[in-house]
C-alpha atoms as a PDB file:
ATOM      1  CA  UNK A   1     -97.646 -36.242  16.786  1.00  0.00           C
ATOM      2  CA  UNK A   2     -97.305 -32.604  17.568  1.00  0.00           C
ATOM      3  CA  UNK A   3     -99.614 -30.654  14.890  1.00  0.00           C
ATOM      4  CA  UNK A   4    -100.417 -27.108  13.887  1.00  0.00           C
ATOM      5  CA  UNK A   5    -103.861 -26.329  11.822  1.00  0.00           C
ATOM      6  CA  UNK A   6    -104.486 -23.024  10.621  1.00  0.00           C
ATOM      7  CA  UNK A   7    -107.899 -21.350   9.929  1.00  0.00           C
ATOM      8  CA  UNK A   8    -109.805 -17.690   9.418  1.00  0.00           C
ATOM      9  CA  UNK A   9    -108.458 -17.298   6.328  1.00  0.00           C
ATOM     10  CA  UNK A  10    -111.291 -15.593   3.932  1.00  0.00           C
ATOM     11  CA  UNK A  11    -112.317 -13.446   1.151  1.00  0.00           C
ATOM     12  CA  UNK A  12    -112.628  -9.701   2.522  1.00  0.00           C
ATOM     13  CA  UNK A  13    -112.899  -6.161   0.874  1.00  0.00           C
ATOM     14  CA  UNK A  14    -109.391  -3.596   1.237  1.00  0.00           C
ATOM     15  CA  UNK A  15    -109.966  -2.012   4.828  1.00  0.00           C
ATOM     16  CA  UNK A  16    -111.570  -4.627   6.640  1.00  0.00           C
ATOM     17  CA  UNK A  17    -110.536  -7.229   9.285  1.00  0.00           C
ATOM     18  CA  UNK A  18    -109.757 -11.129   9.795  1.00  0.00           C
ATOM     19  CA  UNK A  19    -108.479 -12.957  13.135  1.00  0.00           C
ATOM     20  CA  UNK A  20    -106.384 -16.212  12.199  1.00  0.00           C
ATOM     21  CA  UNK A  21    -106.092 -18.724  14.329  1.00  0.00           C
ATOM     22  CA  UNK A  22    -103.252 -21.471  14.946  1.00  0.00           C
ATOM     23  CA  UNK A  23    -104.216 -24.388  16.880  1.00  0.00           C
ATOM     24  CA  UNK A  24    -100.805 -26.267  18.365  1.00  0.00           C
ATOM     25  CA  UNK A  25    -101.380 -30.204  19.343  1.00  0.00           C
ATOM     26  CA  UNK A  26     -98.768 -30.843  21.295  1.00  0.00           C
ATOM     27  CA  UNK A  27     -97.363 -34.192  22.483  1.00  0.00           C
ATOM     28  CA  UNK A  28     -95.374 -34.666  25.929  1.00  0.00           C
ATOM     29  CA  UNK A  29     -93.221 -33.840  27.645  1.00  0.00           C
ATOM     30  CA  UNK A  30     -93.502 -30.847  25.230  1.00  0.00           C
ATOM     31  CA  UNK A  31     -96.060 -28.248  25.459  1.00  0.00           C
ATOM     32  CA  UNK A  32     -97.369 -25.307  23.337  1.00  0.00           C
ATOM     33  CA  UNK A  33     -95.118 -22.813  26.083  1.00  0.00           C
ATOM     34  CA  UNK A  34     -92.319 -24.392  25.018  1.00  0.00           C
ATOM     35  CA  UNK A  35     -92.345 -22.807  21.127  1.00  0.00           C
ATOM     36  CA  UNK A  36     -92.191 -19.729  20.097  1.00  0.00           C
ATOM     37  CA  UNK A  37     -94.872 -19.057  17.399  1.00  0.00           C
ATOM     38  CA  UNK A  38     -94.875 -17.088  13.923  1.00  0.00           C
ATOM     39  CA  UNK A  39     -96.666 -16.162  11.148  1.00  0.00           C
ATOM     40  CA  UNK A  40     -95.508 -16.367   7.851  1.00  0.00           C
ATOM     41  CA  UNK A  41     -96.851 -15.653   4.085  1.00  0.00           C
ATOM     42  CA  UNK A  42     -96.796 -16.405   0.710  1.00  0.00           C
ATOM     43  CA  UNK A  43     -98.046 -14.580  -2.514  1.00  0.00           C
ATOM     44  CA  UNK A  44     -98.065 -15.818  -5.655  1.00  0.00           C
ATOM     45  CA  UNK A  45     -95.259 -16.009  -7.069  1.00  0.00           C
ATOM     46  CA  UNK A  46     -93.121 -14.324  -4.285  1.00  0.00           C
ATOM     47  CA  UNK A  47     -91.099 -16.021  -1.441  1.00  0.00           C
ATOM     48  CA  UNK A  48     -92.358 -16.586   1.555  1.00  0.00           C
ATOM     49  CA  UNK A  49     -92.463 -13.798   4.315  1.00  0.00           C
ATOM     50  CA  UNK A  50     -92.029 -13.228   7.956  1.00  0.00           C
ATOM     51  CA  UNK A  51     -95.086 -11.310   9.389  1.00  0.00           C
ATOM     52  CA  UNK A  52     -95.129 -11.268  12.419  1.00  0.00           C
ATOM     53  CA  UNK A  53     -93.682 -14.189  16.094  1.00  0.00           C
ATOM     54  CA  UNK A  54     -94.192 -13.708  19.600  1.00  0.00           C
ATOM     55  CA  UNK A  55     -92.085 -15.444  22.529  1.00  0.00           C
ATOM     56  CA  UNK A  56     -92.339 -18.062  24.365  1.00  0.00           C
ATOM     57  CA  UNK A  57     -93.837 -16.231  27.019  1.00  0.00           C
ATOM     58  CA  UNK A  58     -95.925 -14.374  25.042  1.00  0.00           C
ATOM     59  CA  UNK A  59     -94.056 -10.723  26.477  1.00  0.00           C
ATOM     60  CA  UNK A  60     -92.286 -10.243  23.134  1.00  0.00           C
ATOM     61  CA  UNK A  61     -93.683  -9.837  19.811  1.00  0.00           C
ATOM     62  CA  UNK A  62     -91.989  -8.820  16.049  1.00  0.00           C
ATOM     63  CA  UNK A  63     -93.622  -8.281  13.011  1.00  0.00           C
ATOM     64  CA  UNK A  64     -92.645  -6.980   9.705  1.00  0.00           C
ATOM     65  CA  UNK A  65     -92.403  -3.207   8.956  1.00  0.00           C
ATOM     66  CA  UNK A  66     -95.425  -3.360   6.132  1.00  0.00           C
ATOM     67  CA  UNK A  67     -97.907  -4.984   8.813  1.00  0.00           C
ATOM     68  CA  UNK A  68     -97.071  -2.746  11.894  1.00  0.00           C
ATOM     69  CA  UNK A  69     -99.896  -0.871  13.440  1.00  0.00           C
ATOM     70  CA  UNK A  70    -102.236  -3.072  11.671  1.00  0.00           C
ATOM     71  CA  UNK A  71    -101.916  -6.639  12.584  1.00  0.00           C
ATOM     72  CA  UNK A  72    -101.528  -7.550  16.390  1.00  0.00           C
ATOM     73  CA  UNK A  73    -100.097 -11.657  17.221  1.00  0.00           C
ATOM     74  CA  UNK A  74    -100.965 -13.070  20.337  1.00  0.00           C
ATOM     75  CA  UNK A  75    -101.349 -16.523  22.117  1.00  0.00           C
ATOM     76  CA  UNK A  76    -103.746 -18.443  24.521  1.00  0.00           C
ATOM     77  CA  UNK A  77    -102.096 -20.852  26.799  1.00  0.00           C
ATOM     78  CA  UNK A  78    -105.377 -22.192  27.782  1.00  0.00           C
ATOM     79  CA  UNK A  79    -106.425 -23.114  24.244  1.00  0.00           C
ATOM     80  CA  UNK A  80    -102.876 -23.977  22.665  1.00  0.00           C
ATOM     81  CA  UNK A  81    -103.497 -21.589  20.066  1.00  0.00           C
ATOM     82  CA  UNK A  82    -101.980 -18.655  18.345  1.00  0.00           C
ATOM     83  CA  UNK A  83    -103.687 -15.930  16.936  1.00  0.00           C
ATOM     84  CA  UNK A  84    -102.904 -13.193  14.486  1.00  0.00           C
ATOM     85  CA  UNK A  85    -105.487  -9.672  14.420  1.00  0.00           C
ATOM     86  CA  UNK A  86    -105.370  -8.238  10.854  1.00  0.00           C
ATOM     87  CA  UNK A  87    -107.017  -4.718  10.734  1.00  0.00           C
ATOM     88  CA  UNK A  88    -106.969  -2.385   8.041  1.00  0.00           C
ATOM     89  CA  UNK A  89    -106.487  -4.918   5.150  1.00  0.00           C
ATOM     90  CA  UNK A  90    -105.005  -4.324   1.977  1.00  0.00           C
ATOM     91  CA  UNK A  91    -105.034  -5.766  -1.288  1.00  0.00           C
ATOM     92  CA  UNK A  92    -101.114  -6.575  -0.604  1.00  0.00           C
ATOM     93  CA  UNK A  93    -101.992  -8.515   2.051  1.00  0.00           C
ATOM     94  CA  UNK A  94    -103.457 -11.261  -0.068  1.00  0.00           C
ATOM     95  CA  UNK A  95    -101.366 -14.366   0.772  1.00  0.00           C
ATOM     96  CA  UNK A  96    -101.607 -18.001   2.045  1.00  0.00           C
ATOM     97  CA  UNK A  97    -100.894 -17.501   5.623  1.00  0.00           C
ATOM     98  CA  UNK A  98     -98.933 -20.172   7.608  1.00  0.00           C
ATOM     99  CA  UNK A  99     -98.249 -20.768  11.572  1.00  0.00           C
ATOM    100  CA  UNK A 100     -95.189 -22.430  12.876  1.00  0.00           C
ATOM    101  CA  UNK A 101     -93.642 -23.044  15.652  1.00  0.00           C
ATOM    102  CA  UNK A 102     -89.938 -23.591  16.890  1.00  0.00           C
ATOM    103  CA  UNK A 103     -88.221 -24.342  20.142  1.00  0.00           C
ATOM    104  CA  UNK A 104     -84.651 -23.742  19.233  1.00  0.00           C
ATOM    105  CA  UNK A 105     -82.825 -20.550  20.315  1.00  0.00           C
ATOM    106  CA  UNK A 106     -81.899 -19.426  16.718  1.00  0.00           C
ATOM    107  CA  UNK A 107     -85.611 -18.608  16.441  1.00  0.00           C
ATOM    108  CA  UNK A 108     -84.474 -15.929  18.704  1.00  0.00           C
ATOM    109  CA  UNK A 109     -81.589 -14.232  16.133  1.00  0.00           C
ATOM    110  CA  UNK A 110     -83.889 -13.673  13.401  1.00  0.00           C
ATOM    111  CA  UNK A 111     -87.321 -14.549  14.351  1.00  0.00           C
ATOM    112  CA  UNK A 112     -88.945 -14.018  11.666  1.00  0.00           C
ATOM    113  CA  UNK A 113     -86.337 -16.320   9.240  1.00  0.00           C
ATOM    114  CA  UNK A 114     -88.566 -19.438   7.881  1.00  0.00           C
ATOM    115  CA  UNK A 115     -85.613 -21.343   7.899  1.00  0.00           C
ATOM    116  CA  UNK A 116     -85.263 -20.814  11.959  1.00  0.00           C
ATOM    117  CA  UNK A 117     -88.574 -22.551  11.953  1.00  0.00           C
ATOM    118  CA  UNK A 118     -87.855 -26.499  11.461  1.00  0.00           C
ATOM    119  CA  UNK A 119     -90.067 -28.323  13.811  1.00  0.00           C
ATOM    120  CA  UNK A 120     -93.668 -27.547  12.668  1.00  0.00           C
ATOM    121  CA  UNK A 121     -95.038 -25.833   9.756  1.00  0.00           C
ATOM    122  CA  UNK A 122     -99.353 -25.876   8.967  1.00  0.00           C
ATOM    123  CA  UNK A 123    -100.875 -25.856   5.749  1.00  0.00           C
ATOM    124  CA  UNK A 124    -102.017 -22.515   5.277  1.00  0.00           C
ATOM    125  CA  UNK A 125    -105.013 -20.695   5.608  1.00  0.00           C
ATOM    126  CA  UNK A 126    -105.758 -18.447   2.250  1.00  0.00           C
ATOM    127  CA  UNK A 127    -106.602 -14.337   2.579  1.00  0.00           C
ATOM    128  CA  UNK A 128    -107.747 -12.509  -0.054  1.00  0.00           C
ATOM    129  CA  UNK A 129    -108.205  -8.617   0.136  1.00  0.00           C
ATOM    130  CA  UNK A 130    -110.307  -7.328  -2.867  1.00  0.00           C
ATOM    131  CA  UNK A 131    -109.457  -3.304  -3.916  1.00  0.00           C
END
């Protein structure tokens, strides 16, 4: 069964930094090169939100205007796993963060839609940015 598992998630003071990572269990013929990868958040009692995807081949990347210059996605093909940089964080930030991953094309018409992601979905790894 093809799996993603989130983790990094923390408690951290406004201006500092946590890595998340994504790992991606895939099951063949499929492997983790074959999905694109996002990130996604949730605060309370907002929707959820499109931070940031990268390609496929890892070349392209998106994120969402309020996160630009501040958090950098990336991917290991050796270790199946995706990663997301956060730098400079704010108490705004403070979300459950979630990884998942999509093979269709439509991913690539809105990438960072949550409904273009069907296939896999983790549980979410919690941030919290204290002022």
């Amino acid at each position: 069964q093809v799996q993603v598992e989130e983790s990094g998630g923390d408690l951290v003071q406004a201006g500092g930094s946590l890595r998340l990572s994504c790992i991606v269990s895939t099951v063949s013929p499929y492997s983790f090169d074959d999905y694109a990868m996002a990130w996604f958040r949730q605060a309370p009692g907002k929707e959820r939100e499109g931070v940031s995807c990268i390609s496929w081949s890892g070349l392209d990347t998106v994120y969402t205007d309020s996160v630009k210059g501040r958090f950098t996605i990336s991917r290991s093909y050796a270790k199946n796993t995706l990663y997301l940089q956060m730098n400079n964080l704010k108490p705004e930030d403070t979300a459950m963060y979630y990884c998942a991953a999509d093979r269709s094309p439509a991913v690539r018409l809105d990438p960072l839609r949550a409904e273009n992601y069907r296939e896999l979905w983790g549980q979410g790894t919690m941030v919290t940015v204290s002022s």
